[in-house]
N, C-alpha and C. Protein backbone atom coordinates (compact mmCIF):
# COMPACT_ATOMS: atom_id res chain seq x y z
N UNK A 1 49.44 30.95 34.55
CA UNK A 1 49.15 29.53 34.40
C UNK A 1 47.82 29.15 35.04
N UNK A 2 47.92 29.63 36.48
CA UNK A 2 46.20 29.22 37.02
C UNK A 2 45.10 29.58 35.89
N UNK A 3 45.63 30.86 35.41
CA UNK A 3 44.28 31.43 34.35
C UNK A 3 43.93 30.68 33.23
N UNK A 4 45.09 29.97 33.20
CA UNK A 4 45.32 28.91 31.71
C UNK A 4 44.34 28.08 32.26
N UNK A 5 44.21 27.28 33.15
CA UNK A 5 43.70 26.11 33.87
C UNK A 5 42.29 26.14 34.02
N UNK A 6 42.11 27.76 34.69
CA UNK A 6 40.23 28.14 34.99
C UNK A 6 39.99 27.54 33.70
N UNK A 7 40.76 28.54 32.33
CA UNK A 7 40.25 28.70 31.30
C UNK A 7 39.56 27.24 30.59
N UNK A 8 41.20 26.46 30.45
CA UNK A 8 40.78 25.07 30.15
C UNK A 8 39.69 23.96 31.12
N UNK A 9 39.52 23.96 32.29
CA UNK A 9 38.58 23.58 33.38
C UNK A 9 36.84 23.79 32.27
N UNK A 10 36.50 25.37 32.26
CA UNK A 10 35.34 25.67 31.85
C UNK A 10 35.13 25.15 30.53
N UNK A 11 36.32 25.55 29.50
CA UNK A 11 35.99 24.84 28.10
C UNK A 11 35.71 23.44 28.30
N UNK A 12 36.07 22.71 29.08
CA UNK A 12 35.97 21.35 29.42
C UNK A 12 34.63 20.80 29.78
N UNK A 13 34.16 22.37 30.65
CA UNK A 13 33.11 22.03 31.12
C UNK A 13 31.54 22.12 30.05
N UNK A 14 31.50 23.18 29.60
CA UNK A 14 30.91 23.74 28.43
C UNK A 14 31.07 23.01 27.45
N UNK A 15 32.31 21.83 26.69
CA UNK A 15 32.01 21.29 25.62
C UNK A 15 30.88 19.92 26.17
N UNK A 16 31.34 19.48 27.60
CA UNK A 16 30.47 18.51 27.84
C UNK A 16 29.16 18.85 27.98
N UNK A 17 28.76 20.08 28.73
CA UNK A 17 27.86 20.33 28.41
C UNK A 17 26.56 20.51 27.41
N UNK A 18 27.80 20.67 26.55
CA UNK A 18 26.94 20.46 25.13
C UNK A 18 26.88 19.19 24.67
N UNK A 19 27.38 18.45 24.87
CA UNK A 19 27.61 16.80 24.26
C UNK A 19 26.69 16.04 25.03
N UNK A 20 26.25 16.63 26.05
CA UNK A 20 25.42 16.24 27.13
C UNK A 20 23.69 16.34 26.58
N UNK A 21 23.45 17.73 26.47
CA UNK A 21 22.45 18.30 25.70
C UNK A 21 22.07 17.93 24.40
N UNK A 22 22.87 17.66 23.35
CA UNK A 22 22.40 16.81 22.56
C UNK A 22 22.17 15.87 22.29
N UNK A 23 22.93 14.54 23.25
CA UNK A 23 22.20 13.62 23.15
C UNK A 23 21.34 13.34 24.35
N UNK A 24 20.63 14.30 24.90
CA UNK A 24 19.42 14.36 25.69
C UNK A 24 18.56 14.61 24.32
N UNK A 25 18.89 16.05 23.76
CA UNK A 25 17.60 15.90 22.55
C UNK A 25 17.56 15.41 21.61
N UNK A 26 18.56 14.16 21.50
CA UNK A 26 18.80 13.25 20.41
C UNK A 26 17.75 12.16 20.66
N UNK A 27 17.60 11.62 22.03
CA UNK A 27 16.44 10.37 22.51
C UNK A 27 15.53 11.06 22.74
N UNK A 28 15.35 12.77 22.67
CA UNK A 28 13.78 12.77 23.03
C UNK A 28 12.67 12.22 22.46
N UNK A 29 11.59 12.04 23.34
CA UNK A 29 10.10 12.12 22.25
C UNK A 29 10.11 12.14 20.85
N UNK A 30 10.35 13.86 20.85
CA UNK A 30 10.08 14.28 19.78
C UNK A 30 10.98 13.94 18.50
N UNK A 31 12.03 13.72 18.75
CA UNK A 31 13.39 13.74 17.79
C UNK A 31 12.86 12.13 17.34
N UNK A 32 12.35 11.03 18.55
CA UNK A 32 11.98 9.68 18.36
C UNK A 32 10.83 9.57 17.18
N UNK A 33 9.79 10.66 17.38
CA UNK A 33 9.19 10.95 16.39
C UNK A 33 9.15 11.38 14.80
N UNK A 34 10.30 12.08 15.00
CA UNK A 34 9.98 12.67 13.77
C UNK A 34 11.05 11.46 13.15
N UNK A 35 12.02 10.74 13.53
CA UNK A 35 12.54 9.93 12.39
C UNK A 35 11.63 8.84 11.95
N UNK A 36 10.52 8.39 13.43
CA UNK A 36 9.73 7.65 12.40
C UNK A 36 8.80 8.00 11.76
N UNK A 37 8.85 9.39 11.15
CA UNK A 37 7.90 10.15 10.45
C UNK A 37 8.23 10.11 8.87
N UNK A 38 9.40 9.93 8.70
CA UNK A 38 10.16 9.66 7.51
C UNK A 38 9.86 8.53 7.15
N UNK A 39 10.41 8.78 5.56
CA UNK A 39 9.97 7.59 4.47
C UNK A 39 10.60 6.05 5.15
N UNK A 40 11.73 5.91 5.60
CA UNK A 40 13.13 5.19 5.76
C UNK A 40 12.29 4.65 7.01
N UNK A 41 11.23 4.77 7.58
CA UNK A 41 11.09 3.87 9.26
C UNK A 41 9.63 3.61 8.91
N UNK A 42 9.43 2.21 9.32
CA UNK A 42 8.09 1.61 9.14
C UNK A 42 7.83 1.43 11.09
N UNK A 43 8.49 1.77 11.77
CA UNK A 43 8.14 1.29 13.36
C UNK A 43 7.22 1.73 13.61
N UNK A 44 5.93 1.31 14.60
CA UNK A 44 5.18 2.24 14.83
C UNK A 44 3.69 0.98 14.77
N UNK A 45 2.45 1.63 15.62
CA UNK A 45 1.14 0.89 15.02
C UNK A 45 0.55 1.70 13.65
N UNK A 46 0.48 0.36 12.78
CA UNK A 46 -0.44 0.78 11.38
C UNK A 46 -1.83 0.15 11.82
N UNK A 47 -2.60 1.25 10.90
CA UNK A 47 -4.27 0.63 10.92
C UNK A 47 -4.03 0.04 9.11
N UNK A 48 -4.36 -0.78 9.03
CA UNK A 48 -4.34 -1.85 7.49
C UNK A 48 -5.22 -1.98 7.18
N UNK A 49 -5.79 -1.69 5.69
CA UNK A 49 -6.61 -2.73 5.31
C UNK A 49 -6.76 -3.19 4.13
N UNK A 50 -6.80 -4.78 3.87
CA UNK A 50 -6.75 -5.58 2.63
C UNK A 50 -7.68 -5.58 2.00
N UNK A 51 -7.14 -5.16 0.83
CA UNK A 51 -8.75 -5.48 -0.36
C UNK A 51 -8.85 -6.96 -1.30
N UNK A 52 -9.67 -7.39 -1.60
CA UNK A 52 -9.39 -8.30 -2.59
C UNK A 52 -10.19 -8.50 -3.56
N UNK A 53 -10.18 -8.82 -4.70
CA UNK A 53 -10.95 -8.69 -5.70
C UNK A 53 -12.09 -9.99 -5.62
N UNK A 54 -12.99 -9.96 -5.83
CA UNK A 54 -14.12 -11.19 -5.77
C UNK A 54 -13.96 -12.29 -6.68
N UNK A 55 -13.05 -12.51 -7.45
CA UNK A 55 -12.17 -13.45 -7.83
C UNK A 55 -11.16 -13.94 -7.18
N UNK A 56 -10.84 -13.37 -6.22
CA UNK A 56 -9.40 -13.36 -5.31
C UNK A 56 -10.33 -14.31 -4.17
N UNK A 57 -10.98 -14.06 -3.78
CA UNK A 57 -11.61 -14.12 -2.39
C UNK A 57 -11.60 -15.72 -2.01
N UNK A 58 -11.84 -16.54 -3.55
CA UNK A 58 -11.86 -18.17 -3.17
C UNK A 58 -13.37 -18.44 -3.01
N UNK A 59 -14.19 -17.69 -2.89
CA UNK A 59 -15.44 -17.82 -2.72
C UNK A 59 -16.28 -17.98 -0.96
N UNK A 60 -14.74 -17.94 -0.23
CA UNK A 60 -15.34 -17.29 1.20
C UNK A 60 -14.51 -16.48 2.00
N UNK A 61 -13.32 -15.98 1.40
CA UNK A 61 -12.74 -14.78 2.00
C UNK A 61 -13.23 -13.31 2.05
N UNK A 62 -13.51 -12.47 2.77
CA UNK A 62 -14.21 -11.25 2.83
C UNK A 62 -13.29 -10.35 1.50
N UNK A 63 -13.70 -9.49 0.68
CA UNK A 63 -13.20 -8.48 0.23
C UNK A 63 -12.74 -7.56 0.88
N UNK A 64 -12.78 -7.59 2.06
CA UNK A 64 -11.93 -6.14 2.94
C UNK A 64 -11.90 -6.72 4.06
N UNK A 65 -10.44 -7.02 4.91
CA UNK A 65 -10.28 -7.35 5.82
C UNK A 65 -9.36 -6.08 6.59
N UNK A 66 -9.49 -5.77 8.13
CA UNK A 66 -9.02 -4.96 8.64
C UNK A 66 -7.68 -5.61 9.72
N UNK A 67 -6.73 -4.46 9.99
CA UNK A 67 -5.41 -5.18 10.99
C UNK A 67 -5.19 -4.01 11.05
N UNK A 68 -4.63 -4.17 12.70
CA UNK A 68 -4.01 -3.75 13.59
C UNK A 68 -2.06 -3.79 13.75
N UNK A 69 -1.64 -3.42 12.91
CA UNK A 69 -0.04 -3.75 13.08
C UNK A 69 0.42 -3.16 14.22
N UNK A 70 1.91 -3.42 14.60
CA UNK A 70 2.52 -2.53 15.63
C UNK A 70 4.10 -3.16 14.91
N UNK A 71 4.46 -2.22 14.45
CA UNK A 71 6.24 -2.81 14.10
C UNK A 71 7.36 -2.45 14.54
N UNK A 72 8.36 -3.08 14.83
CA UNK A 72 9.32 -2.62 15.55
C UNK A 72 10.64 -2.22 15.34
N UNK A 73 11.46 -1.79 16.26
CA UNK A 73 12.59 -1.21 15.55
C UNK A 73 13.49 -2.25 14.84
N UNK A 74 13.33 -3.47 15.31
CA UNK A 74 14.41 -4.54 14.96
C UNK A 74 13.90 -5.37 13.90
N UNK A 75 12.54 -4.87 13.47
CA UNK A 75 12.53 -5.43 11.91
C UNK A 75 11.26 -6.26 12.13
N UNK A 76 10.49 -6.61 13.67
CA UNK A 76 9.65 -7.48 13.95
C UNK A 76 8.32 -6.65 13.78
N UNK A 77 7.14 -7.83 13.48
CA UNK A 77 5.57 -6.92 14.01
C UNK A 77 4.58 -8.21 14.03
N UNK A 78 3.50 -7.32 15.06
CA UNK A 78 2.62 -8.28 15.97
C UNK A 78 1.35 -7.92 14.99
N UNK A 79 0.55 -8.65 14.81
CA UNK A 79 -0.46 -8.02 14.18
C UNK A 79 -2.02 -9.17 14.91
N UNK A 80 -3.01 -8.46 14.73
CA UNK A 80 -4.65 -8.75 15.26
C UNK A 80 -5.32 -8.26 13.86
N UNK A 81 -6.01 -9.02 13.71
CA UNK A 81 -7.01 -8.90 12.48
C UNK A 81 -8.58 -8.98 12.83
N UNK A 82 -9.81 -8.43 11.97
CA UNK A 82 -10.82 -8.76 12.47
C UNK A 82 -11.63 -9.97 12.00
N UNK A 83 -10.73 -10.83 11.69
CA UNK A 83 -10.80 -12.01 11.13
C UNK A 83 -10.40 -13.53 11.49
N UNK A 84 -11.00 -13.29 13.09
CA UNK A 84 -10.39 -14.41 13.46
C UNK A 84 -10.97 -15.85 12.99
N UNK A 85 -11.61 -16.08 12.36
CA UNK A 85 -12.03 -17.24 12.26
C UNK A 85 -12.55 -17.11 10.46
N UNK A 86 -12.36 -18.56 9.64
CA UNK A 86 -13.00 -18.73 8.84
C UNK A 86 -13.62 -19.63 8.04
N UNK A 87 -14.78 -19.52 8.28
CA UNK A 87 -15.92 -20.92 8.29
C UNK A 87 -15.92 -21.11 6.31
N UNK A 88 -15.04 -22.11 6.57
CA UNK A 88 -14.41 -22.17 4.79
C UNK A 88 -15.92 -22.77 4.29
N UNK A 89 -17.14 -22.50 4.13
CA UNK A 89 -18.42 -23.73 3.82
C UNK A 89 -18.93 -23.01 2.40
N UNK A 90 -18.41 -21.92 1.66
CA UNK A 90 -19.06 -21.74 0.60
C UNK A 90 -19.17 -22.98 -0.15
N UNK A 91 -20.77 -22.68 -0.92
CA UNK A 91 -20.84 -23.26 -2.32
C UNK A 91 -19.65 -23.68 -3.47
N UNK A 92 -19.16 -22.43 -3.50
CA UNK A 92 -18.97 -22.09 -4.63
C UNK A 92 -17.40 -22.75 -4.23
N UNK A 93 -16.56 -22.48 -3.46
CA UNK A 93 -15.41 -23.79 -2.86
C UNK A 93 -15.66 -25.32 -2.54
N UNK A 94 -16.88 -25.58 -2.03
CA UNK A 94 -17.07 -26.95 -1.94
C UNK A 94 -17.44 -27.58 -3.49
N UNK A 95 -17.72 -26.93 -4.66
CA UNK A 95 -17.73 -27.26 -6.46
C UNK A 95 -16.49 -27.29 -6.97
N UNK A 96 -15.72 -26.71 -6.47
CA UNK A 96 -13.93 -26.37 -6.84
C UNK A 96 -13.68 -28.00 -6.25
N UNK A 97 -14.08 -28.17 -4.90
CA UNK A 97 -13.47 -29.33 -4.56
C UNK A 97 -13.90 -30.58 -5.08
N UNK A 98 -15.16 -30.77 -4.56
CA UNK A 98 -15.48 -31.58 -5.52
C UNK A 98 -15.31 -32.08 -6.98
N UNK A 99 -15.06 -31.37 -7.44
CA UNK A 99 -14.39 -31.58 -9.07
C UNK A 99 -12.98 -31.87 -8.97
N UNK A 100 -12.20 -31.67 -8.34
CA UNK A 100 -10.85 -31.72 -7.68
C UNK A 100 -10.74 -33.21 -7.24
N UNK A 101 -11.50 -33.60 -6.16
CA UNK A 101 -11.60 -35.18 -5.67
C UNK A 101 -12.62 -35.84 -6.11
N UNK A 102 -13.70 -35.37 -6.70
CA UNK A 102 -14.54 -36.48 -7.70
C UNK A 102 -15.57 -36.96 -6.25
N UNK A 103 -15.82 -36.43 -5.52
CA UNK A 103 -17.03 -36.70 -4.49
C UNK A 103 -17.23 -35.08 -3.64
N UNK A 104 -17.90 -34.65 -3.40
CA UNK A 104 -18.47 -34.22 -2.43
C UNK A 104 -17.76 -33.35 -1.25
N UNK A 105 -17.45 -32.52 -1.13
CA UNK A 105 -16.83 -31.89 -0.53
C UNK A 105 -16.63 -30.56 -0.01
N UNK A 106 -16.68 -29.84 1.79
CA UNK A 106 -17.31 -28.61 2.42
C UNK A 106 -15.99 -28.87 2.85
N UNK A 107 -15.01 -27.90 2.65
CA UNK A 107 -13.87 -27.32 3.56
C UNK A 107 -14.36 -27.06 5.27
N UNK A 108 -13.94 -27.96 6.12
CA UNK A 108 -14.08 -27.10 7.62
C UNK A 108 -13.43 -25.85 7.80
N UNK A 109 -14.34 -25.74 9.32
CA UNK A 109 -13.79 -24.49 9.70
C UNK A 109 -12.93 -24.40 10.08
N UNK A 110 -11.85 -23.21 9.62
CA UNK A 110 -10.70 -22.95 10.99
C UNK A 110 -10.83 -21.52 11.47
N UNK A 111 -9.92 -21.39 12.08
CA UNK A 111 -9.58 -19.60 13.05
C UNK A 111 -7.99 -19.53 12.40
N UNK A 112 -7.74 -18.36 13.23
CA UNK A 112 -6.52 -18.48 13.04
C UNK A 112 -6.01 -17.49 14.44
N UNK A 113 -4.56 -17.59 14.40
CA UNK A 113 -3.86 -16.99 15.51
C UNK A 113 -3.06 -15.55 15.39
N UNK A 114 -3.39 -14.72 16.27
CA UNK A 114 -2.76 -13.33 15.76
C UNK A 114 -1.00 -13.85 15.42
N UNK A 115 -0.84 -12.68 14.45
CA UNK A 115 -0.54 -12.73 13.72
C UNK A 115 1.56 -12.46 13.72
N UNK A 116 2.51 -13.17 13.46
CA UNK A 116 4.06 -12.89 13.87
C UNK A 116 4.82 -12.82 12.95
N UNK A 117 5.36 -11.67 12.34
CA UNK A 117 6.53 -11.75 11.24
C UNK A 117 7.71 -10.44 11.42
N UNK A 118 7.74 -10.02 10.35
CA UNK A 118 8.86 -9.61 10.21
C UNK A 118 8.91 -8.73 8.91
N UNK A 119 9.63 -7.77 8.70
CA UNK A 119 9.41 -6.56 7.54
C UNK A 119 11.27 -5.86 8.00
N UNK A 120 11.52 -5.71 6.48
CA UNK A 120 12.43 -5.23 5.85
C UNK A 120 12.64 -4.14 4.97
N UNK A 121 13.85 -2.95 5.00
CA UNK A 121 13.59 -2.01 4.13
C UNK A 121 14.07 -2.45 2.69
N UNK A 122 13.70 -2.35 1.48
CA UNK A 122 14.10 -3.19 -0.13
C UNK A 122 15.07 -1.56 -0.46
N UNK A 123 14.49 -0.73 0.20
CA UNK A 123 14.74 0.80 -1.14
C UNK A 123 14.17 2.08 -0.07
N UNK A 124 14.19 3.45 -1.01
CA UNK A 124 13.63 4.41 -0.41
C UNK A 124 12.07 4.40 -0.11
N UNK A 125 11.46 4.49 1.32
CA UNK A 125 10.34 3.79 1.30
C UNK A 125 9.74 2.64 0.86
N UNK A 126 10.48 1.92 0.00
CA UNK A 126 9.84 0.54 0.13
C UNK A 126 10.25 -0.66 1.12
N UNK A 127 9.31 -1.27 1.41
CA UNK A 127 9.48 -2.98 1.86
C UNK A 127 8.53 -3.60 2.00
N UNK A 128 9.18 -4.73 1.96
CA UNK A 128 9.06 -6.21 2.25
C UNK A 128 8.47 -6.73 3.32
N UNK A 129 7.01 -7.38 3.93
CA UNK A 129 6.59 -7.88 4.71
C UNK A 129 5.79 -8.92 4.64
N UNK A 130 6.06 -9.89 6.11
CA UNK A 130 5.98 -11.13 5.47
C UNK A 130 5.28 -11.51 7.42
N UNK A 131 4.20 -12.28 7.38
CA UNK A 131 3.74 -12.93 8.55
C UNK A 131 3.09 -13.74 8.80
N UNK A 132 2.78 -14.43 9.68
CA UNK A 132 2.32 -15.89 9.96
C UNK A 132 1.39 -16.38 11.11
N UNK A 133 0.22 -17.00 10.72
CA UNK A 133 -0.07 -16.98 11.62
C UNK A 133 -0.74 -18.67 11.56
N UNK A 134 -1.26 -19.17 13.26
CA UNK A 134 -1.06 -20.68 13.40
C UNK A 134 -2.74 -20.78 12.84
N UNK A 135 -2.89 -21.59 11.99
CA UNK A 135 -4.33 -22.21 11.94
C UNK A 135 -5.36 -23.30 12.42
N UNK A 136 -6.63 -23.36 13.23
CA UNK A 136 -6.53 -24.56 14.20
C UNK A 136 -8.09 -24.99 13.67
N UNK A 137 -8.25 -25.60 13.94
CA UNK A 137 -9.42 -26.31 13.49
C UNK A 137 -10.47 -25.89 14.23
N UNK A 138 -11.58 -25.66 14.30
CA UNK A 138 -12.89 -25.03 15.28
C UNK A 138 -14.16 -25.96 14.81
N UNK A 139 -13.67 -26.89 13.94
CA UNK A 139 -14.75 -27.65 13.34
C UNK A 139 -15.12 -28.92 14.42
N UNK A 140 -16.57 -28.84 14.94
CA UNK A 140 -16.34 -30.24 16.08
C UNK A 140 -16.38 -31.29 15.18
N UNK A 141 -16.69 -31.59 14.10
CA UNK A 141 -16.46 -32.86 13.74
C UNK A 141 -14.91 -33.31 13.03
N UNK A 142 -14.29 -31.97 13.26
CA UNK A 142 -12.61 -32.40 12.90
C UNK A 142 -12.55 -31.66 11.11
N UNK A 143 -11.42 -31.74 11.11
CA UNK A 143 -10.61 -31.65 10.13
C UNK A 143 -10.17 -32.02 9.06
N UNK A 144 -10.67 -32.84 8.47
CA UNK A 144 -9.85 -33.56 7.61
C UNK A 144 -9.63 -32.91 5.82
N UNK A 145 -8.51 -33.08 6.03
CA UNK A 145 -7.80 -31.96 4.31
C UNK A 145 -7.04 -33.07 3.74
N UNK A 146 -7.70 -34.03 2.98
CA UNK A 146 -6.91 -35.23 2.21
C UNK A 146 -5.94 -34.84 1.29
N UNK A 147 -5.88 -34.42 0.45
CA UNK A 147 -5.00 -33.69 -0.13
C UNK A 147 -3.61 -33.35 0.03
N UNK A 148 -3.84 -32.90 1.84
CA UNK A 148 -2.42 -32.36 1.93
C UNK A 148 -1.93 -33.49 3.27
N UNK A 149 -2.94 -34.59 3.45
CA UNK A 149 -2.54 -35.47 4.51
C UNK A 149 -3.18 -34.75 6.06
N UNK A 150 -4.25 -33.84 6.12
CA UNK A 150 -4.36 -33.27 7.29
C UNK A 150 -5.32 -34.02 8.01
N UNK A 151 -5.57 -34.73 9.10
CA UNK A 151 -6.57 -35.09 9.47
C UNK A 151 -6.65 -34.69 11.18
N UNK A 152 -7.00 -32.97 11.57
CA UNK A 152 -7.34 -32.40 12.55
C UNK A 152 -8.37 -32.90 13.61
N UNK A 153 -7.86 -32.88 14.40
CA UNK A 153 -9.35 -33.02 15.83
C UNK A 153 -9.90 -31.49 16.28
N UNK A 154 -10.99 -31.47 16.90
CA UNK A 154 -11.23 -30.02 17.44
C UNK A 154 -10.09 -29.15 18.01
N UNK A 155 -9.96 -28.10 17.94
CA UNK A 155 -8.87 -27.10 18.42
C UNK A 155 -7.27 -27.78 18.02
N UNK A 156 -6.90 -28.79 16.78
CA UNK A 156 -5.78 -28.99 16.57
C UNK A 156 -4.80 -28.31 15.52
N UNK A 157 -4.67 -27.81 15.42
CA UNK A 157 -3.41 -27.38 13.93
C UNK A 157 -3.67 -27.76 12.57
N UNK A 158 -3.73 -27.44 11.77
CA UNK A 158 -4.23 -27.61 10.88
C UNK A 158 -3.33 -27.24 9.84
N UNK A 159 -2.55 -26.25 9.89
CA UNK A 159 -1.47 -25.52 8.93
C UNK A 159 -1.00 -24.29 9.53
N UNK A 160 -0.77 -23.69 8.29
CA UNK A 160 -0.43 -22.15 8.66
C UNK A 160 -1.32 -20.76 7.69
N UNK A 161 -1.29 -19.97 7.87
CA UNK A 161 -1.95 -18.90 6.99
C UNK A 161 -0.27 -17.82 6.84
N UNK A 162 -0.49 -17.34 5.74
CA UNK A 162 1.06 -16.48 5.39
C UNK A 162 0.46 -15.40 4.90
N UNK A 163 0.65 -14.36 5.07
CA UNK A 163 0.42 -13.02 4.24
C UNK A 163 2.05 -12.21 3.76
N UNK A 164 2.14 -12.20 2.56
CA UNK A 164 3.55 -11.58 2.13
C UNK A 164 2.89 -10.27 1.90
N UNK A 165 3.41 -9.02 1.54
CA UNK A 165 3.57 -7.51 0.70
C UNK A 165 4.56 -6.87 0.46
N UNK A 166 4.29 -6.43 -0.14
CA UNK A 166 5.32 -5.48 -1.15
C UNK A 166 5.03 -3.94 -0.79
N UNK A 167 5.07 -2.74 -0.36
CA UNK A 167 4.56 -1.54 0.08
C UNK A 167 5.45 -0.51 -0.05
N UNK A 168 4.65 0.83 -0.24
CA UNK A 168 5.45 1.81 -0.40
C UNK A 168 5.00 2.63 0.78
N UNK A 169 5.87 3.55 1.32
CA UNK A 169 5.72 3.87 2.59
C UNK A 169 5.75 5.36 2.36
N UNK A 170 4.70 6.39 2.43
CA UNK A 170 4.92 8.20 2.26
C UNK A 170 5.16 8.25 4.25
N UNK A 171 6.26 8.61 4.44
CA UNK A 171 6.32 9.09 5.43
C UNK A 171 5.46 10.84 6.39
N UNK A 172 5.61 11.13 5.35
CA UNK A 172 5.48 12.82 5.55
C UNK A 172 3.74 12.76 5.75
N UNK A 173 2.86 11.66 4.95
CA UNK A 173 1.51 11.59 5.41
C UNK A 173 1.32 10.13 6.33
N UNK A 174 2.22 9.96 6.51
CA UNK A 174 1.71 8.56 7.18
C UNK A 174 0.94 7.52 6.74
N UNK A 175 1.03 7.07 5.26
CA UNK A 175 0.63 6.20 4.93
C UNK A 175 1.33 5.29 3.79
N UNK A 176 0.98 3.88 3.76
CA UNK A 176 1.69 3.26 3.08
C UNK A 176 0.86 2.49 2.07
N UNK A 177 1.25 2.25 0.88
CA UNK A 177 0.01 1.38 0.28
C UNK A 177 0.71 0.27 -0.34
N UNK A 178 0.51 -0.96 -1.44
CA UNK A 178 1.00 -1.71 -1.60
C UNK A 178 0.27 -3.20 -2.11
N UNK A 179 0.98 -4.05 -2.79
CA UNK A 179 0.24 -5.74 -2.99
C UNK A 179 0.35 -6.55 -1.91
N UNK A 180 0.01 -7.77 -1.94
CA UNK A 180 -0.14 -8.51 -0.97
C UNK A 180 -0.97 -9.99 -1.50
N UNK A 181 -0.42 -11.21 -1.12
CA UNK A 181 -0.69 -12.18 -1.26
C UNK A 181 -0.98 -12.64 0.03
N UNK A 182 -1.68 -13.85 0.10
CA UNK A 182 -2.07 -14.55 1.18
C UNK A 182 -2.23 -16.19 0.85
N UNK A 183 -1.67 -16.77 1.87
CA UNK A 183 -1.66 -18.48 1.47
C UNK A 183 -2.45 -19.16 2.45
N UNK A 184 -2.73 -20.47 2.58
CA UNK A 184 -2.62 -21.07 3.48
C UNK A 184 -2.25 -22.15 3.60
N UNK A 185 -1.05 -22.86 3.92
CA UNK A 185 0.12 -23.88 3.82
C UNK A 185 -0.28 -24.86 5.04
N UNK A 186 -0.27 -25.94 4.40
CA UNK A 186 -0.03 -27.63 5.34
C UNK A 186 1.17 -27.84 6.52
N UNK A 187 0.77 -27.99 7.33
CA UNK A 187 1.91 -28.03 8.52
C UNK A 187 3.53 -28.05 7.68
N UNK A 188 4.08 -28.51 7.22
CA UNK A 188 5.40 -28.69 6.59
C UNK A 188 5.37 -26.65 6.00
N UNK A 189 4.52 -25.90 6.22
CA UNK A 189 5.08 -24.57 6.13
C UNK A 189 5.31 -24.08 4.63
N UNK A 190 5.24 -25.30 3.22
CA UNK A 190 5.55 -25.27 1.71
C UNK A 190 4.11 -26.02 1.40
N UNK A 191 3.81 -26.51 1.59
CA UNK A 191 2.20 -27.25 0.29
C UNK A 191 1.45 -26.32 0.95
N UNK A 192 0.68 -25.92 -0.50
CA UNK A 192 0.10 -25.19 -0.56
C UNK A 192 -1.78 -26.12 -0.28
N UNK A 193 -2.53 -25.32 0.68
CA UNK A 193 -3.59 -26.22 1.13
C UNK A 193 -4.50 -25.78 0.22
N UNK A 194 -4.93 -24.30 0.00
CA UNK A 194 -5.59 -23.48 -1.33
C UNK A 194 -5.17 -22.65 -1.81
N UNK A 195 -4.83 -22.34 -3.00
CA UNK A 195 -5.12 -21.54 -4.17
C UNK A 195 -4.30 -20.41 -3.42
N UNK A 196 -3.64 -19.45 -3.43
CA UNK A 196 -3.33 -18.02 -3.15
C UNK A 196 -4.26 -17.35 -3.45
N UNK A 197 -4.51 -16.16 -2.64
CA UNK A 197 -5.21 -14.59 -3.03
C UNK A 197 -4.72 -13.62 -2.93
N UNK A 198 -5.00 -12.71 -3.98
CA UNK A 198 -3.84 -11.84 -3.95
C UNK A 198 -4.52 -10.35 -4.12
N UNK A 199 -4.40 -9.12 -3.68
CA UNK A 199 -4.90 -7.73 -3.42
C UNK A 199 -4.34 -6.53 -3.24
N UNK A 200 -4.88 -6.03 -2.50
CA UNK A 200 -3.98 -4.54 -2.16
C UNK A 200 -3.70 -4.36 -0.94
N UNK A 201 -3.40 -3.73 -0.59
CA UNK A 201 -2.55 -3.23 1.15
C UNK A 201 -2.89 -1.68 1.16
N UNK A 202 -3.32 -1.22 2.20
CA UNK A 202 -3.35 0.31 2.13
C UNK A 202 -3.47 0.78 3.74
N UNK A 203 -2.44 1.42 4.35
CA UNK A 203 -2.30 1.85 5.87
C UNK A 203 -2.25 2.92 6.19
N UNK A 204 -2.64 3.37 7.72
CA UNK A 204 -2.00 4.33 7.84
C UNK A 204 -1.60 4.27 9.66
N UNK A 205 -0.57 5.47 9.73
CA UNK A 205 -0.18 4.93 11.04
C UNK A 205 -0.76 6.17 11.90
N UNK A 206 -1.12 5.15 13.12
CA UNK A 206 -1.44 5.14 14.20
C UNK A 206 -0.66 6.84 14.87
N UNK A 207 -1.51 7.68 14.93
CA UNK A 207 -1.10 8.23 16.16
C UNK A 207 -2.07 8.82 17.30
N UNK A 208 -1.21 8.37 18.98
CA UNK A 208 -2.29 8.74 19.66
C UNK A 208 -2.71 10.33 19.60
């Protein structure tokens, strides 16, 4: 019977042992790695960058804008763009407006605020991402967007800017590509202040 006991004691000891050991190399590093190496996990910093067609652009949005993502396990991501500010004064938008209101008219400037949303898996490697960021006025003589009722002071709110996409995600190279729209909405978060633009998405992720 004692021998029974050693016996059962060690198996006891040895199965924990092992139950122990694997989920040590279940949270490692590396094991952390390689699932977000797969198609199925977007977590992680992406380097982004948006293209847009010169029809898209509105007549003062850049054709290639760059971002910094970082996304997280719970579905969230922070994003920085090199686009903080945009001095809306083209020509070719202040003729849109003007014909629009029948006098005279230079969109002010705004900035905008890095960037807060949220991304979802739709399918195998695909999803859904969607973010927001605050828009403020930088114009010293103010703001004013009749249209949508906006009438801003220096550094006040002005609306919002939205970027949605659609993306497909190759895990195995680390990159994702994809469409993408962009708005920019009147405080109420739904009226639309201009026109949508709409492009491509193309990333890749970050490793140190």
């Amino acid at each position: 019977m004692t021998g029974d006991k050693v016996r059962s004691s060690s198996f006891r000891f040895h199965l924990l042992f092992l139950v122990v050991s694997v989920f040590a190399w279940a949270v490692s590093p590396g094991v952390a790695l390689a699932a977000a190496s797969d198609s199925q996990h977007l977590d992680g910093f992406w380097l982004l960058t948006f293209d847009l067609p010169p029809d898209q652009a509105l007549g003062f949005l850049p054709t290639e804008m760059k971002q910094l993502a970082n996304f997280t396990t719970d579905g969230s991501m922070l994003a920085t763009s090199n686009l903080p500010s945009l001095p809306v004064d083209a020509e070719f938008f202040s003729q849109v407006l003007a014909l629009k209101l029948g006098k005279p008219f230079i969109f002010p400037s705004i900035k905008l605020s890095t960037g807060h949303g949220d991304w979802v898996r739709t399918g195998y490697g695909r999803f859904q991402l969607e973010i927001w960021r605050v828009a403020t006025c930088v114009d010293p003589a103010g703001c004013n967007i009749p249209w949508v009722g906006v009438n801003a002071k220096l550094d006040d709110s002005i609306g919002w800017a939205t970027g949605k996409a659609t993306v497909q995600v190759d895990g195995k190279r680390g990159v994702m590509t994809g469409t993408l729209q962009l708005q920019l909405l009147a405080p109420d978060m739904v009226t639309p202040i201009l026109p949508p633009a709409s492009g491509t998405l193309a990333g890749s992720r970050h490793r140190p």
